[in-house]
C-alpha atoms as a PDB file:
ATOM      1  CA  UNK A   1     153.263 -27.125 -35.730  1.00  0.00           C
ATOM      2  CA  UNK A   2     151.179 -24.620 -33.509  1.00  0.00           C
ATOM      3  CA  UNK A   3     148.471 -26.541 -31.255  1.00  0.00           C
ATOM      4  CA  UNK A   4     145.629 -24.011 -33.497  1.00  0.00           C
ATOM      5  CA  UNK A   5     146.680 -25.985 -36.558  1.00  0.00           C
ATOM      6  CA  UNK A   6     147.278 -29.641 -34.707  1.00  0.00           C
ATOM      7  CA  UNK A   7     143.442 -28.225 -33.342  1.00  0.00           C
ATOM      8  CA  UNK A   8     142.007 -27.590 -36.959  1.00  0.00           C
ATOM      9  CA  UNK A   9     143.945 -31.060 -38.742  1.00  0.00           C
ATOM     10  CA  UNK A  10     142.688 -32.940 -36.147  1.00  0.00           C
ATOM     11  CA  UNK A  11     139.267 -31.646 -37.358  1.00  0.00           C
ATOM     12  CA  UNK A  12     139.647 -32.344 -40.784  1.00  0.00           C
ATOM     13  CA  UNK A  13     140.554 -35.613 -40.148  1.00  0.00           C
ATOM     14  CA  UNK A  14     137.715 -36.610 -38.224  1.00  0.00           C
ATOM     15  CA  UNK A  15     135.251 -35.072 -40.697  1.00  0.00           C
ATOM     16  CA  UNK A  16     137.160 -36.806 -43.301  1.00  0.00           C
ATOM     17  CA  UNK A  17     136.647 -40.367 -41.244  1.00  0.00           C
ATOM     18  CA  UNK A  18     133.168 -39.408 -40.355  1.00  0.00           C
ATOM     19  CA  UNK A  19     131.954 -39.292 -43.683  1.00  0.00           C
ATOM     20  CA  UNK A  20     133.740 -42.725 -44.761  1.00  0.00           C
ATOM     21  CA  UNK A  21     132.131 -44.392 -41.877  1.00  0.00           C
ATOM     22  CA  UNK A  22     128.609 -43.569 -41.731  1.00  0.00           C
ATOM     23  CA  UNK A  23     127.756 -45.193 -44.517  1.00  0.00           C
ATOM     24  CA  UNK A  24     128.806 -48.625 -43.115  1.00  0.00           C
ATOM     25  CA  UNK A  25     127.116 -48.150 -39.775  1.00  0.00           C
ATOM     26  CA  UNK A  26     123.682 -50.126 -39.371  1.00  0.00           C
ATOM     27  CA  UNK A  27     124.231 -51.761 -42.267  1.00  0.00           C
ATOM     28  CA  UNK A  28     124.764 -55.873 -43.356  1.00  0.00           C
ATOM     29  CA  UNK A  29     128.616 -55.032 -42.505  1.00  0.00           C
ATOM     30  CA  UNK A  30     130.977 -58.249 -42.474  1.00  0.00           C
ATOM     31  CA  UNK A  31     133.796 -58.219 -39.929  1.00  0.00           C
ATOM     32  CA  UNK A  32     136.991 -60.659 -40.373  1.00  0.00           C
ATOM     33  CA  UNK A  33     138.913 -61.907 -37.473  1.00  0.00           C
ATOM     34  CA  UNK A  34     142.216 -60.259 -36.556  1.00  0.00           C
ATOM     35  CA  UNK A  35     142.691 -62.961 -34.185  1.00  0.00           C
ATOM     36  CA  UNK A  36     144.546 -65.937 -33.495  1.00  0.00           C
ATOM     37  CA  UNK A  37     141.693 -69.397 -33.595  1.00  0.00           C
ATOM     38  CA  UNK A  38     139.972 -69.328 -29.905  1.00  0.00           C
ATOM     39  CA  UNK A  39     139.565 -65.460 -30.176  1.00  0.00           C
ATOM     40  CA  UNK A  40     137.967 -62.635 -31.783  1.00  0.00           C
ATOM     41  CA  UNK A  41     139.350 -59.685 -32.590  1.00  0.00           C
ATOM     42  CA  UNK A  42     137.292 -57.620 -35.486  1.00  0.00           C
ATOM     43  CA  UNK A  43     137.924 -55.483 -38.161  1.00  0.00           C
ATOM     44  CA  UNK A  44     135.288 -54.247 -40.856  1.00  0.00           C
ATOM     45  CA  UNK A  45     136.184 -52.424 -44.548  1.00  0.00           C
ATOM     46  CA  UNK A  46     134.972 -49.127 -42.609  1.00  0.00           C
ATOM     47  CA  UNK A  47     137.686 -49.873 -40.147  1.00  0.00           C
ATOM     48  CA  UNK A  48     140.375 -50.008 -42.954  1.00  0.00           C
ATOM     49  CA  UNK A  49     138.653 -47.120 -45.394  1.00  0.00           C
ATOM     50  CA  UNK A  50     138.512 -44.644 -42.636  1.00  0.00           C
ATOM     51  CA  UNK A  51     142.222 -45.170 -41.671  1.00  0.00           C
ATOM     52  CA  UNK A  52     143.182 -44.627 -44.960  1.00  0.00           C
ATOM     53  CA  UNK A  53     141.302 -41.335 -45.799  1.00  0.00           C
ATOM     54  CA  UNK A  54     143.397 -40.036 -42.350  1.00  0.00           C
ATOM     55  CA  UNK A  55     146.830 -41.389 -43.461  1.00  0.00           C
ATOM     56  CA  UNK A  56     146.210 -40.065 -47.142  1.00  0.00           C
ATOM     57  CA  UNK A  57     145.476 -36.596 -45.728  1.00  0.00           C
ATOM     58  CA  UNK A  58     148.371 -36.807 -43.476  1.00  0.00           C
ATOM     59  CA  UNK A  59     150.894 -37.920 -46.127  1.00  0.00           C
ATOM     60  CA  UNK A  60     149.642 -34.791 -48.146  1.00  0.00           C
ATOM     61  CA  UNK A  61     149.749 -32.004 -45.812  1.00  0.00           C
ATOM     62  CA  UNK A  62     152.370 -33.403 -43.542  1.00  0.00           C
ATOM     63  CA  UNK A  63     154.684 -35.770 -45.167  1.00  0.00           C
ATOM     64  CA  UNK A  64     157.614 -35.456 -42.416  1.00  0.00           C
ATOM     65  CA  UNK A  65     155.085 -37.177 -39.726  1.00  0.00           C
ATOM     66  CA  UNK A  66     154.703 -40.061 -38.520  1.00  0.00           C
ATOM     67  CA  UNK A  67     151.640 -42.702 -38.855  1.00  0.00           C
ATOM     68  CA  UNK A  68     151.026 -45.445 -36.637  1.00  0.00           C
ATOM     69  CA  UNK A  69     147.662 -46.883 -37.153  1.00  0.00           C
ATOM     70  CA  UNK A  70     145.798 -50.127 -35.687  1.00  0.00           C
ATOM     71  CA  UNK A  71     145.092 -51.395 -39.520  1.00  0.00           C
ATOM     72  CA  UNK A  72     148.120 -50.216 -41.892  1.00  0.00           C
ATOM     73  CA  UNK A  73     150.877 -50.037 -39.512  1.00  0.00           C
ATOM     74  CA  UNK A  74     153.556 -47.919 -38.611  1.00  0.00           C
ATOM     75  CA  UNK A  75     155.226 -45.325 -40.990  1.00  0.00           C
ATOM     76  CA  UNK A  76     158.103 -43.423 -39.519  1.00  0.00           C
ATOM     77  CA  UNK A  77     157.173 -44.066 -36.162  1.00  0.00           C
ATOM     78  CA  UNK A  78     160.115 -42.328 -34.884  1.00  0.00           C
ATOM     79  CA  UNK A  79     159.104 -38.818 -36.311  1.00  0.00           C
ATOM     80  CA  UNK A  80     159.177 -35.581 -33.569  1.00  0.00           C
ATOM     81  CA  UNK A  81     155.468 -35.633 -34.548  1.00  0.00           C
ATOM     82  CA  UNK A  82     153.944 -38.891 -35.038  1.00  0.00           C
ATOM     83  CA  UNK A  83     149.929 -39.518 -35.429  1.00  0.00           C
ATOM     84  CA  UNK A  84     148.568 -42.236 -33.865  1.00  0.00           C
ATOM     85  CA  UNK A  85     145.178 -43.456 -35.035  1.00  0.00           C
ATOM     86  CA  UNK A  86     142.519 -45.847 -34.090  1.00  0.00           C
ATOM     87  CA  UNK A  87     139.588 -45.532 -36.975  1.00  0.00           C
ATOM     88  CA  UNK A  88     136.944 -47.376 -34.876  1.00  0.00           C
ATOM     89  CA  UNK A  89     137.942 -47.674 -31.118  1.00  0.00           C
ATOM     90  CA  UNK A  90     134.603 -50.748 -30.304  1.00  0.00           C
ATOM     91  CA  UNK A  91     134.399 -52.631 -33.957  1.00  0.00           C
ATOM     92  CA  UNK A  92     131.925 -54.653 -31.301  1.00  0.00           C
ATOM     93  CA  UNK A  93     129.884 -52.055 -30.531  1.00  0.00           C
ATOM     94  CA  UNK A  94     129.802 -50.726 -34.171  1.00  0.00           C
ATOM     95  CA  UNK A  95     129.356 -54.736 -35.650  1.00  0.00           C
ATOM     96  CA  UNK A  96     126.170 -54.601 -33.276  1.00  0.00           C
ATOM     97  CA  UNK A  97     125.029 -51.516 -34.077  1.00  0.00           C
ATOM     98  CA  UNK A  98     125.652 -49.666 -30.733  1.00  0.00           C
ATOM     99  CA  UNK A  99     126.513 -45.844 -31.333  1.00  0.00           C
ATOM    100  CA  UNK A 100     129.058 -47.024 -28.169  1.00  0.00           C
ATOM    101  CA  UNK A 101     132.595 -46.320 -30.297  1.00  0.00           C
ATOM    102  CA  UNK A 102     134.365 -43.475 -31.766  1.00  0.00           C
ATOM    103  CA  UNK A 103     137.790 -42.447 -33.741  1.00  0.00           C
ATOM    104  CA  UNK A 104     140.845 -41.793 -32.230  1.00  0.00           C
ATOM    105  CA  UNK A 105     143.567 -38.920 -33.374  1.00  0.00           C
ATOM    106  CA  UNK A 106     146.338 -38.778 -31.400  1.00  0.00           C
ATOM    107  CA  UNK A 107     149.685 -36.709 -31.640  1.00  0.00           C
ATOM    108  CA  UNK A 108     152.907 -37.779 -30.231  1.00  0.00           C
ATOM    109  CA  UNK A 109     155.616 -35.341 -29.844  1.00  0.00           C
ATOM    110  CA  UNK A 110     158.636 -36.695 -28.660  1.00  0.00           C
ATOM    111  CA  UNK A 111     156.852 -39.479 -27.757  1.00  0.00           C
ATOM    112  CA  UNK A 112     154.368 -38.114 -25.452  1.00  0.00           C
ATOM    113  CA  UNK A 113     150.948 -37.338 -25.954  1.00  0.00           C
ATOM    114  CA  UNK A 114     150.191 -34.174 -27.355  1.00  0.00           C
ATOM    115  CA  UNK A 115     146.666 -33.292 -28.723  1.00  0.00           C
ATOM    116  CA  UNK A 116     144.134 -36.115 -28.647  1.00  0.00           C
ATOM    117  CA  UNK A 117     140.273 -36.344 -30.212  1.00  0.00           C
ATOM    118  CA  UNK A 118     137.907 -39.040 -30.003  1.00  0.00           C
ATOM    119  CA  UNK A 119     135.031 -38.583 -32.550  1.00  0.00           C
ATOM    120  CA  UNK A 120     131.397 -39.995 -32.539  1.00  0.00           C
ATOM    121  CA  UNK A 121     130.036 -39.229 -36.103  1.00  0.00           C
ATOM    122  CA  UNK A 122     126.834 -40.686 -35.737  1.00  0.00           C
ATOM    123  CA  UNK A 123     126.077 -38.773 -32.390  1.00  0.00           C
ATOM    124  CA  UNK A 124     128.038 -35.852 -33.622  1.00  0.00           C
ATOM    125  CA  UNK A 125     130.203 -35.408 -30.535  1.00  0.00           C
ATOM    126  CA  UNK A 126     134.266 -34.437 -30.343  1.00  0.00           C
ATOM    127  CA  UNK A 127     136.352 -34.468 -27.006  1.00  0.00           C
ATOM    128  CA  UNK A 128     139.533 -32.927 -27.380  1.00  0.00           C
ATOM    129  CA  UNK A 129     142.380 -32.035 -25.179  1.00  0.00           C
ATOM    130  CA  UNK A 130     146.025 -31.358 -25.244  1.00  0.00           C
ATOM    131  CA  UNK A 131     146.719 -32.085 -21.466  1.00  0.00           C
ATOM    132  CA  UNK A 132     146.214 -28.723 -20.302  1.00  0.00           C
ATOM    133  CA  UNK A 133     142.744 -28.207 -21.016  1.00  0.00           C
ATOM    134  CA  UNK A 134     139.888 -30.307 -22.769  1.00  0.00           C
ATOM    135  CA  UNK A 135     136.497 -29.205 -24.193  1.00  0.00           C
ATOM    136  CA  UNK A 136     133.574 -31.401 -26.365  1.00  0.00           C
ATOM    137  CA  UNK A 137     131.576 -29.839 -28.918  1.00  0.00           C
ATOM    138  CA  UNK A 138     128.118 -31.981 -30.049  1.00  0.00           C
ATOM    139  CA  UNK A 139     124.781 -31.122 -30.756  1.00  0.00           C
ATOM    140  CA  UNK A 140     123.649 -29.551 -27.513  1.00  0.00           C
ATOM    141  CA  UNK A 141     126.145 -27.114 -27.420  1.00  0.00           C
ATOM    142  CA  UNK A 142     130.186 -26.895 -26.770  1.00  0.00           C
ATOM    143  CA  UNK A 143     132.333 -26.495 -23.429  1.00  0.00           C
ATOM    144  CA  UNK A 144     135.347 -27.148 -21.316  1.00  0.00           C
ATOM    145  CA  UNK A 145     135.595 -31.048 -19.818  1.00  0.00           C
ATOM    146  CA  UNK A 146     136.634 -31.057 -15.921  1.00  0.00           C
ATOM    147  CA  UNK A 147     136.651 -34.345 -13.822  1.00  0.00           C
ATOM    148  CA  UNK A 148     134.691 -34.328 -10.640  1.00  0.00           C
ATOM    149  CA  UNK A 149     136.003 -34.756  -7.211  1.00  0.00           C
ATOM    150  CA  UNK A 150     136.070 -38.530  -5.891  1.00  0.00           C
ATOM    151  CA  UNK A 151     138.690 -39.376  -3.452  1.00  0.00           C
ATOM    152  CA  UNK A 152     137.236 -42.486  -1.899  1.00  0.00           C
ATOM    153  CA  UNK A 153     136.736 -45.955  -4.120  1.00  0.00           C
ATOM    154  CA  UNK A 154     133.714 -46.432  -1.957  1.00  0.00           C
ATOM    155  CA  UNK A 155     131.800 -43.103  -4.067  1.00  0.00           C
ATOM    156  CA  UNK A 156     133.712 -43.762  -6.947  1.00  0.00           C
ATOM    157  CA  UNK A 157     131.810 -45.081 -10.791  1.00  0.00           C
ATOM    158  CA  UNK A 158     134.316 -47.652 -12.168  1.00  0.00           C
ATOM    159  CA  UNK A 159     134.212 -48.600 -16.079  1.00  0.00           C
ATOM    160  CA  UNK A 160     135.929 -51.521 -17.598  1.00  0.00           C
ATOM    161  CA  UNK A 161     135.165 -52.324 -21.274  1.00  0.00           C
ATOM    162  CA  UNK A 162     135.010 -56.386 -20.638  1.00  0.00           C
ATOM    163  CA  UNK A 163     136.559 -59.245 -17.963  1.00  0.00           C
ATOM    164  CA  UNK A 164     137.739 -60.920 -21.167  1.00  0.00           C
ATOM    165  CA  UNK A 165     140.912 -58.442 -21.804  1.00  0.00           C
ATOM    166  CA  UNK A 166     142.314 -58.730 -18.611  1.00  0.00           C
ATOM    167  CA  UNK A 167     144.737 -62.425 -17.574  1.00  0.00           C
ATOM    168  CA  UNK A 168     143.863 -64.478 -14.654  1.00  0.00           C
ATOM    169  CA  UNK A 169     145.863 -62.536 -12.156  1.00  0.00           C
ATOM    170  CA  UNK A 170     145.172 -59.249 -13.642  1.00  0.00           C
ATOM    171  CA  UNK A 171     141.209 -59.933 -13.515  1.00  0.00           C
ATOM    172  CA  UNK A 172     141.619 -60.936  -9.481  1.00  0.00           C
ATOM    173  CA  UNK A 173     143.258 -57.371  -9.016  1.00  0.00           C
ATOM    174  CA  UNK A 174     140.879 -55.619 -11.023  1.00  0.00           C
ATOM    175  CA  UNK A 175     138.170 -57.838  -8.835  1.00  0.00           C
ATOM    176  CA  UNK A 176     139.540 -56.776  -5.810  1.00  0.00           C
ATOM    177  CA  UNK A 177     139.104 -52.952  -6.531  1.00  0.00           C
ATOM    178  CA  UNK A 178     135.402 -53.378  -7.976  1.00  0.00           C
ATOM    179  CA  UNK A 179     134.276 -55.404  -4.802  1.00  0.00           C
ATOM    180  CA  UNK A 180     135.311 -51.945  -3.148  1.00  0.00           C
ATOM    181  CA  UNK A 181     133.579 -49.455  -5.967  1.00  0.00           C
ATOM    182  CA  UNK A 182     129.893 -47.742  -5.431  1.00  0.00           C
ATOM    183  CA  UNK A 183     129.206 -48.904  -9.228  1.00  0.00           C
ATOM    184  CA  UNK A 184     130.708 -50.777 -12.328  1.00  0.00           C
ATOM    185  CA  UNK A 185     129.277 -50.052 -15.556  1.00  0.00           C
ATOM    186  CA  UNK A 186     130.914 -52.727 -18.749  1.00  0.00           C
ATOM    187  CA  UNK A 187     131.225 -52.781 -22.813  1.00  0.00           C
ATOM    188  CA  UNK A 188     132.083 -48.846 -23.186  1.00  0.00           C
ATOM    189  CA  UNK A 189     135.696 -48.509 -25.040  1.00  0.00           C
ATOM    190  CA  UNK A 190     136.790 -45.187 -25.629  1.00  0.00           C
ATOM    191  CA  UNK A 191     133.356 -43.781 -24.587  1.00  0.00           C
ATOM    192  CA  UNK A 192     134.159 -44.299 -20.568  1.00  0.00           C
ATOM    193  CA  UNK A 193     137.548 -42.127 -20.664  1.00  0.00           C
ATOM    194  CA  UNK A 194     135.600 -39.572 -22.122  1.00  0.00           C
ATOM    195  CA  UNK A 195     132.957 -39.743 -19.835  1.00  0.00           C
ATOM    196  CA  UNK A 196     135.403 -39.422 -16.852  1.00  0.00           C
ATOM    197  CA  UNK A 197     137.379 -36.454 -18.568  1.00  0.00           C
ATOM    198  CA  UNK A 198     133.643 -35.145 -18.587  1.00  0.00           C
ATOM    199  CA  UNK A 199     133.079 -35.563 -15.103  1.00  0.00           C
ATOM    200  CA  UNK A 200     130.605 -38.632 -15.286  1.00  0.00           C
ATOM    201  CA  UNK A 201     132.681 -41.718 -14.628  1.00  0.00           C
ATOM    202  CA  UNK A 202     135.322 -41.794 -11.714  1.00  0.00           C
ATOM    203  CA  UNK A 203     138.091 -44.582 -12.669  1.00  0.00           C
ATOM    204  CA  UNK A 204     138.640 -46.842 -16.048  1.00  0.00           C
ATOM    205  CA  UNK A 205     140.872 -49.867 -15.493  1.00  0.00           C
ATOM    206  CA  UNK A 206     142.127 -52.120 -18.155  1.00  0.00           C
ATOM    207  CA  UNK A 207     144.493 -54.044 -19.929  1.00  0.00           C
ATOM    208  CA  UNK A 208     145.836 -55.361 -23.019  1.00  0.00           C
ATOM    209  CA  UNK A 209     145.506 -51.342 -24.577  1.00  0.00           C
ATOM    210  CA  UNK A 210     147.791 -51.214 -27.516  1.00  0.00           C
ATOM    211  CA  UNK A 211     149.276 -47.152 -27.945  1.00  0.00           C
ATOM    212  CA  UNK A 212     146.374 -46.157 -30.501  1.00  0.00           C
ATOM    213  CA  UNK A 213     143.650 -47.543 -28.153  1.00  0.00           C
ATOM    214  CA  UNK A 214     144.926 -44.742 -25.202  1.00  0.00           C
ATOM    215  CA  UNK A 215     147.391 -42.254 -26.626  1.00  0.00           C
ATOM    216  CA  UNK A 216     144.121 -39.799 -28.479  1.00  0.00           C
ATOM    217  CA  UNK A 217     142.365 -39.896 -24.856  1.00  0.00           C
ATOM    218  CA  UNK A 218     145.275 -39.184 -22.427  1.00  0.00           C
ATOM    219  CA  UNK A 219     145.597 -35.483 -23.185  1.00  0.00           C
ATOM    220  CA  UNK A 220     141.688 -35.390 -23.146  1.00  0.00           C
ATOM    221  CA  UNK A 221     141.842 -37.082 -19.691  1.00  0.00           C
ATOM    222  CA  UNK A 222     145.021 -34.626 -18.549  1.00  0.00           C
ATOM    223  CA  UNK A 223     143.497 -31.756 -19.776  1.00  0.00           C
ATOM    224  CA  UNK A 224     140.536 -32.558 -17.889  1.00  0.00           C
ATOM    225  CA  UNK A 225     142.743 -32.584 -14.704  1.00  0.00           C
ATOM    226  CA  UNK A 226     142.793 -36.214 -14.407  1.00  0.00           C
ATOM    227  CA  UNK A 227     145.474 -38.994 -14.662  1.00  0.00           C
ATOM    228  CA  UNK A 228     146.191 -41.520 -16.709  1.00  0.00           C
ATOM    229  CA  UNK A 229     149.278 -44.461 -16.412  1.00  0.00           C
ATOM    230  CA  UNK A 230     150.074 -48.155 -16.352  1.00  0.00           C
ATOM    231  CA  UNK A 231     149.428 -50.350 -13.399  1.00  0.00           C
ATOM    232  CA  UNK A 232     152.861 -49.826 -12.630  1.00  0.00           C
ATOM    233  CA  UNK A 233     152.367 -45.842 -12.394  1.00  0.00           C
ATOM    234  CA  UNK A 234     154.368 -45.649 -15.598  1.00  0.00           C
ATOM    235  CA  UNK A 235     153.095 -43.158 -18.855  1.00  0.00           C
ATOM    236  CA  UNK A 236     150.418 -45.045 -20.915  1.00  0.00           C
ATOM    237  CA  UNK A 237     151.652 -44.007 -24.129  1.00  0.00           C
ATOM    238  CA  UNK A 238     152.782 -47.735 -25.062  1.00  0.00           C
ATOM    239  CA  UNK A 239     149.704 -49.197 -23.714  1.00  0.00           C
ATOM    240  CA  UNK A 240     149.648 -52.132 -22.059  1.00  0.00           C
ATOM    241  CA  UNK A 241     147.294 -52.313 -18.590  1.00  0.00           C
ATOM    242  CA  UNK A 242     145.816 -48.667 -17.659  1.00  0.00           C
ATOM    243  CA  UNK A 243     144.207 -47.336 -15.112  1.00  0.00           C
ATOM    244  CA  UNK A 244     142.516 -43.800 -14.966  1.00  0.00           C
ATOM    245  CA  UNK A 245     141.153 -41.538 -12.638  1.00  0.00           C
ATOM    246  CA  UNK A 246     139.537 -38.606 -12.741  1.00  0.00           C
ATOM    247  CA  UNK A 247     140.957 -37.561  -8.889  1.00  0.00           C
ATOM    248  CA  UNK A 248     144.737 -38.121  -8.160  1.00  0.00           C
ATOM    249  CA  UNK A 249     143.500 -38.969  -4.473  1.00  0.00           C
ATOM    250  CA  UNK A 250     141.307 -41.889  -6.302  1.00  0.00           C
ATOM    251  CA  UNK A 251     143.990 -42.836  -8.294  1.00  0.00           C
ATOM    252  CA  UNK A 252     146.994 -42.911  -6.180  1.00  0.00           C
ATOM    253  CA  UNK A 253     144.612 -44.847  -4.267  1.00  0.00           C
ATOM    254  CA  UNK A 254     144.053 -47.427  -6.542  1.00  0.00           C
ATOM    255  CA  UNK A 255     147.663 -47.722  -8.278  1.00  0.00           C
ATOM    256  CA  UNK A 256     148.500 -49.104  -5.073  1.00  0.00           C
ATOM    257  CA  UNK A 257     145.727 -51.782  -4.900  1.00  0.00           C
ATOM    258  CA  UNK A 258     146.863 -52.658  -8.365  1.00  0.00           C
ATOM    259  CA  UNK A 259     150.509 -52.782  -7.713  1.00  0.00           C
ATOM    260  CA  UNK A 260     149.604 -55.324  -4.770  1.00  0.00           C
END
């Protein structure tokens, strides 16, 4: 599968999610809870409806792939080429009617990430990348994505989505390297690794990321010329705690405040 027609699928399936979700947005939408009693974690029918329009589409023009989705599951997870796919990364955001989320299409091959998008129907904007390049198409025109310099914490615009996803210890860590940031900006989801790919945000730390929350936006970030890992400097494909900087000055930097 050439990365023109990974390029033009992954279009198809965000127009195809697009037009499933919109209608939901804004609207008197009920979310259940994912979660265990004491938490929240939310999913809406536009959630579940949009992941199934992708998987159908997949199944048909691709049955050989993989699927692993946040809603339905994995389906032959082991595939060469596996999708990995996150209808509505921030259900919050879209519950409170915050244009603050978008869909993630991801591509494993091998088991690394490929090709990623993260689509915004209602604003109408794509990022894409495949780890060598990345570009965004919206509204006001199209383009390449680059990071911006930032080699020092003290210049550097740090993101987090929420204090609530990281542990005890992990939240003192992450304190440690805020205390030290120019500026912290909250509640953002997949919207702040775009935004550093784009050369806006410096450095996204979190934790608790399951694969199809960062696998669509670590080409974009790569392609952008930044990096992307675990705390532990490991490949973020599995999730877990992430940290990501548009400068590998900022984020060697960093990686070693976290490891302490």
């Amino acid at each position: 599968m050439s990365l023109v027609d990974v390029s033009a699928f992954a279009d198809e399936l965000a127009t195809a999610s697009g037009r499933v979700i919109l209608p939901f947005f804004r609207t008197a939408l009920v979310a259940e809870n994912k979660a265990l009693p004491g938490s929240f974690d939310p999913v809406t029918e536009a959630d579940r409806a949009a992941e199934r329009v992708m998987r159908q589409l997949i199944a048909e023009r691709y049955p050989e792939h993989g699927i692993v989705g946040e809603e339905f599951g994995a389906e032959r997870s082991e595939a060469e080429l596996c999708w990995v796919l996150d209808p509505i990364d921030g259900t919050r955001a879209f519950m409170s009617g915050l244009p603050l989320w978008g869909t993630l299409i991801g591509l494993l091959r091998s088991g690394r990430a490929a090709y990623g998008m993260m689509h915004q129907p209602f604003i109408g904007e794509r990022f894409f990348g495949d780890g060598t390049r990345a570009g965004y198409r919206g509204p006001h025109g199209s383009g390449e994505l680059r990071t911006r310099p930032c080699a020092s914490l003290a210049e550097a615009t740090l993101s987090t989505t929420s204090p609530a996803m990281f542990s005890e210890a992990e939240l003192a860590t992450f304190l440690r390297v805020e205390k030290q940031a120019r500026l912290t900006r909250y509640g953002y989801d997949c919207y702040a690794y775009c935004m550093l790919a784009a050369g806006h945000l410096d450095l996204v730390i979190e934790a608790g990321l399951k694969p199809y929350d960062i696998v669509a936006l670590t080409p974009i970030i790569e392609g952008a010329g930044g990096v992307v890992t675990t705390w532990t400097g490991d490949r973020p494909e599995r999730g877990g705690a992430i940290v990501a900087a548009g400068d590998p000055r900022l984020h060697a930097t960093v990686l070693e405040m976290l490891a302490r």
